[in-house]
Protein backbone atom coordinates (compact mmCIF):
# COMPACT_ATOMS: atom_id res chain seq x y z
CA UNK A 1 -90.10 135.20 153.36
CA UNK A 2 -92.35 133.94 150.88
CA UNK A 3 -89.64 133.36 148.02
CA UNK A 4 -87.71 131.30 150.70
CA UNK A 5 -90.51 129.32 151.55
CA UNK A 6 -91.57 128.51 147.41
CA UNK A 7 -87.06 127.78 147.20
CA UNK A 8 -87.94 125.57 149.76
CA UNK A 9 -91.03 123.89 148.45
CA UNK A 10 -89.47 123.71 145.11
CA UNK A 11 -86.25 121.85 146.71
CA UNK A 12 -88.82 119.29 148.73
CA UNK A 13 -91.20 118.49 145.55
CA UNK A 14 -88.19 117.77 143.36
CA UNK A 15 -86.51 115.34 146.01
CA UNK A 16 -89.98 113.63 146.28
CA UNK A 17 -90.27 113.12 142.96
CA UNK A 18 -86.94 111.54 142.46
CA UNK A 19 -87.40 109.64 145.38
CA UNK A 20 -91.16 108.13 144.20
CA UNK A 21 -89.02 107.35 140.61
CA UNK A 22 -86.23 105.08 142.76
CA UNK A 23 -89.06 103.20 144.19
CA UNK A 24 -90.88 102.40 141.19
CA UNK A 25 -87.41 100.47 139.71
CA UNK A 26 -88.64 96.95 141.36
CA UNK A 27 -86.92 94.54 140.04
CA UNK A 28 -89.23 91.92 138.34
CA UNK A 29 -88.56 88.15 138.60
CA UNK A 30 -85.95 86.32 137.51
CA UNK A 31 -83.34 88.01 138.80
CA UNK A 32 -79.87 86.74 138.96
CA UNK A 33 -76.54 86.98 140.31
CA UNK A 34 -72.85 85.58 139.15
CA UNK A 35 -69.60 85.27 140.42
CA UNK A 36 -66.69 83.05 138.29
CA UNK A 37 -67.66 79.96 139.03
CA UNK A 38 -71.64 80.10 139.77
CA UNK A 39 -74.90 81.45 138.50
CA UNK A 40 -77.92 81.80 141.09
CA UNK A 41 -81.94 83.14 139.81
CA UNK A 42 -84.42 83.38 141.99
CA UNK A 43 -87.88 83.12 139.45
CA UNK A 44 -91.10 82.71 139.20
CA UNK A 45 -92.61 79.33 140.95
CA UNK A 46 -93.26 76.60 138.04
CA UNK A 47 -95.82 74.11 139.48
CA UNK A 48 -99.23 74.41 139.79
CA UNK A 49 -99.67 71.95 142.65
CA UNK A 50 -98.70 74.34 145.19
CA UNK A 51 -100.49 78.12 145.68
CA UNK A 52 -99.22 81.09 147.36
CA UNK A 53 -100.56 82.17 150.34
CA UNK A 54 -101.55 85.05 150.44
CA UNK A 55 -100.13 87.32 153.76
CA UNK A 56 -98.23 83.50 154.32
CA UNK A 57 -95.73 82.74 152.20
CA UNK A 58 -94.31 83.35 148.18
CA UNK A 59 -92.84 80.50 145.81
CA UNK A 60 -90.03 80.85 143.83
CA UNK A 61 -87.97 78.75 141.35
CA UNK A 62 -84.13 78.53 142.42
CA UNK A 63 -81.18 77.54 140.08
CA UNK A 64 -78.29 76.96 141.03
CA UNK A 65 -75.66 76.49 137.55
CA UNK A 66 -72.03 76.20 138.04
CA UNK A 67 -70.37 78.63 134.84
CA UNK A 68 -66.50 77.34 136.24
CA UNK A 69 -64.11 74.93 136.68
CA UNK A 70 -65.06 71.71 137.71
CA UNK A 71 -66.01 70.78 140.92
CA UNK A 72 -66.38 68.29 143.74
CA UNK A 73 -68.83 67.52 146.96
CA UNK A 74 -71.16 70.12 146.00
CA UNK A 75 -73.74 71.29 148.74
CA UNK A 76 -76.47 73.81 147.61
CA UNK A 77 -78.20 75.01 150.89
CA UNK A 78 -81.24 78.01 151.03
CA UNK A 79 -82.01 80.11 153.80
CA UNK A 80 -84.08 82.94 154.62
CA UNK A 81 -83.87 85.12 157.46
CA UNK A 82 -86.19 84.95 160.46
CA UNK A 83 -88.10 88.08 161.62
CA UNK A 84 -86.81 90.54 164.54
CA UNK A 85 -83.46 87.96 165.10
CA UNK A 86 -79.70 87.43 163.63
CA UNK A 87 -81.08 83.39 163.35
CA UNK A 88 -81.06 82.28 159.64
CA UNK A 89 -84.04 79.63 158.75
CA UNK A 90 -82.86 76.88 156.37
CA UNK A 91 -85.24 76.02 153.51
CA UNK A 92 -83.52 73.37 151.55
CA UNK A 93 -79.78 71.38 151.44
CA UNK A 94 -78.70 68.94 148.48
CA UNK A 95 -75.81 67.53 148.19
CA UNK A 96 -74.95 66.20 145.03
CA UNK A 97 -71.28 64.49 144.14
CA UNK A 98 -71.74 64.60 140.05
CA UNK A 99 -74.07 66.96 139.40
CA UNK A 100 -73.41 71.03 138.65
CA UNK A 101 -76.75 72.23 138.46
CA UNK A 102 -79.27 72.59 140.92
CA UNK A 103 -82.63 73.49 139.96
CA UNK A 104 -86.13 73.50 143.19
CA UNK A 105 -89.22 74.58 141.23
CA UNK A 106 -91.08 75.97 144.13
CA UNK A 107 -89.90 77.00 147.40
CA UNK A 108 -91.83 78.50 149.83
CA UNK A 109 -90.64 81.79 151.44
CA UNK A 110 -92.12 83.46 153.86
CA UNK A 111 -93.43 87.01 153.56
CA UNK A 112 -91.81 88.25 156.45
CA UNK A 113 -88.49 87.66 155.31
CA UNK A 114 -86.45 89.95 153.77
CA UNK A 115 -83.77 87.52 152.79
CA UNK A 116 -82.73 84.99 150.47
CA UNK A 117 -79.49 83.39 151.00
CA UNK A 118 -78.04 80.84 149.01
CA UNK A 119 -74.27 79.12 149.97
CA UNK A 120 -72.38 76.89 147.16
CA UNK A 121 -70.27 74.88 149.09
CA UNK A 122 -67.49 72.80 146.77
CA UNK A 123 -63.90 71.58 146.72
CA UNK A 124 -61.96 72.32 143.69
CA UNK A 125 -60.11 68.63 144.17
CA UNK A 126 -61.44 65.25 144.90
CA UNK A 127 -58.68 65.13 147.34
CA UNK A 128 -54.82 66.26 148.25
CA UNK A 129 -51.91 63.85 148.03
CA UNK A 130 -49.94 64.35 151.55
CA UNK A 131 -45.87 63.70 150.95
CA UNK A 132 -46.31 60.68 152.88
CA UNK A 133 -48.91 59.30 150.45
CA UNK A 134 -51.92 60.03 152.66
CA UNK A 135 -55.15 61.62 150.49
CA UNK A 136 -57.06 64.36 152.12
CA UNK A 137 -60.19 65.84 151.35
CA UNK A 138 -59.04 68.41 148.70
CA UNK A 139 -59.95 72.09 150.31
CA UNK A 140 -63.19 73.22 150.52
CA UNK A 141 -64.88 76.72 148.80
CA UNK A 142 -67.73 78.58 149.85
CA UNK A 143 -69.94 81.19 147.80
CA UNK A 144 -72.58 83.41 149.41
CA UNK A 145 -75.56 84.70 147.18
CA UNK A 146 -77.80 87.09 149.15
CA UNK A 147 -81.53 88.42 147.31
CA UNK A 148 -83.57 90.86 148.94
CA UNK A 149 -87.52 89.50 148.60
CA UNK A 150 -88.67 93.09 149.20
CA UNK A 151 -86.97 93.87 145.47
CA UNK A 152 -89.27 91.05 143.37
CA UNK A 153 -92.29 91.69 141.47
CA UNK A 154 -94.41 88.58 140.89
């Protein structure tokens, strides 16, 4: 009975120990994530006139870089997800018709959130020529870029 319970207490302190090791791998700010056409890091905040609060909110910086083709009627939009609901809280839109590059140096994010999304919206083509001549918006494109804030270390 006893060498059962030491197997057992053997098994346990080497699967907390692994599991303390996980939890120690926070990821430290910036941290970034890519797809083809864009590049998205969430870093540290870059202004002084704004503080944390502490228990209130956390400030970031947020760039947005397209690494693609280029592109047309860009919308960068931020939101973070509200507490104990499905609801997604936006934080910031821009819409920008030259630019490919998208850079807030400190948003706000509440500590209670867990998420961080950020949606490229673009259209690869100004427009679409119709056979009968007509132009049409060219089609639209939409990336999703989702952080965890539980993951950064300030």
């Amino acid at each position: 009975m006893k060498h059962i319970f030491l197997a057992i207490m053997s098994v346990l302190t080497i699967v907390s120990s692994s599991l303390s090791v996980s939890a120690a791998s926070i990821k430290e700010l910036p941290v970034t994530q890519s797809s083809n056409q864009w590049k998205v890091t969430i870093g540290k905040a870059e202004t002084e006139k704004l503080k944390e609060e502490k228990d209130v909110f956390n400030l970031y910086s947020i760039d947005i870089k397209n690494i693609g083709d280029k592109v047309y009627d860009l919308t960068f939009e931020v939101y973070r997800d509200e507490p104990s609901t499905k609801t997604m809280f936006g934080l910031s839109e821009v819409t920008s018709i030259d630019q490919d590059f998208y850079h807030h140096s400190n948003q706000p994010v509440s500590i209670n959130a867990k998420q961080i999304e950020v949606i490229v919206t673009w259209r690869e083509k100004p427009y679409e020529q119709l056979n009968d001549g007509k132009k049409v918006p060219g089609r639209k494109f939409k990336e999703s870029f989702v952080f965890y804030q539980e993951t950064f270390s300030l």
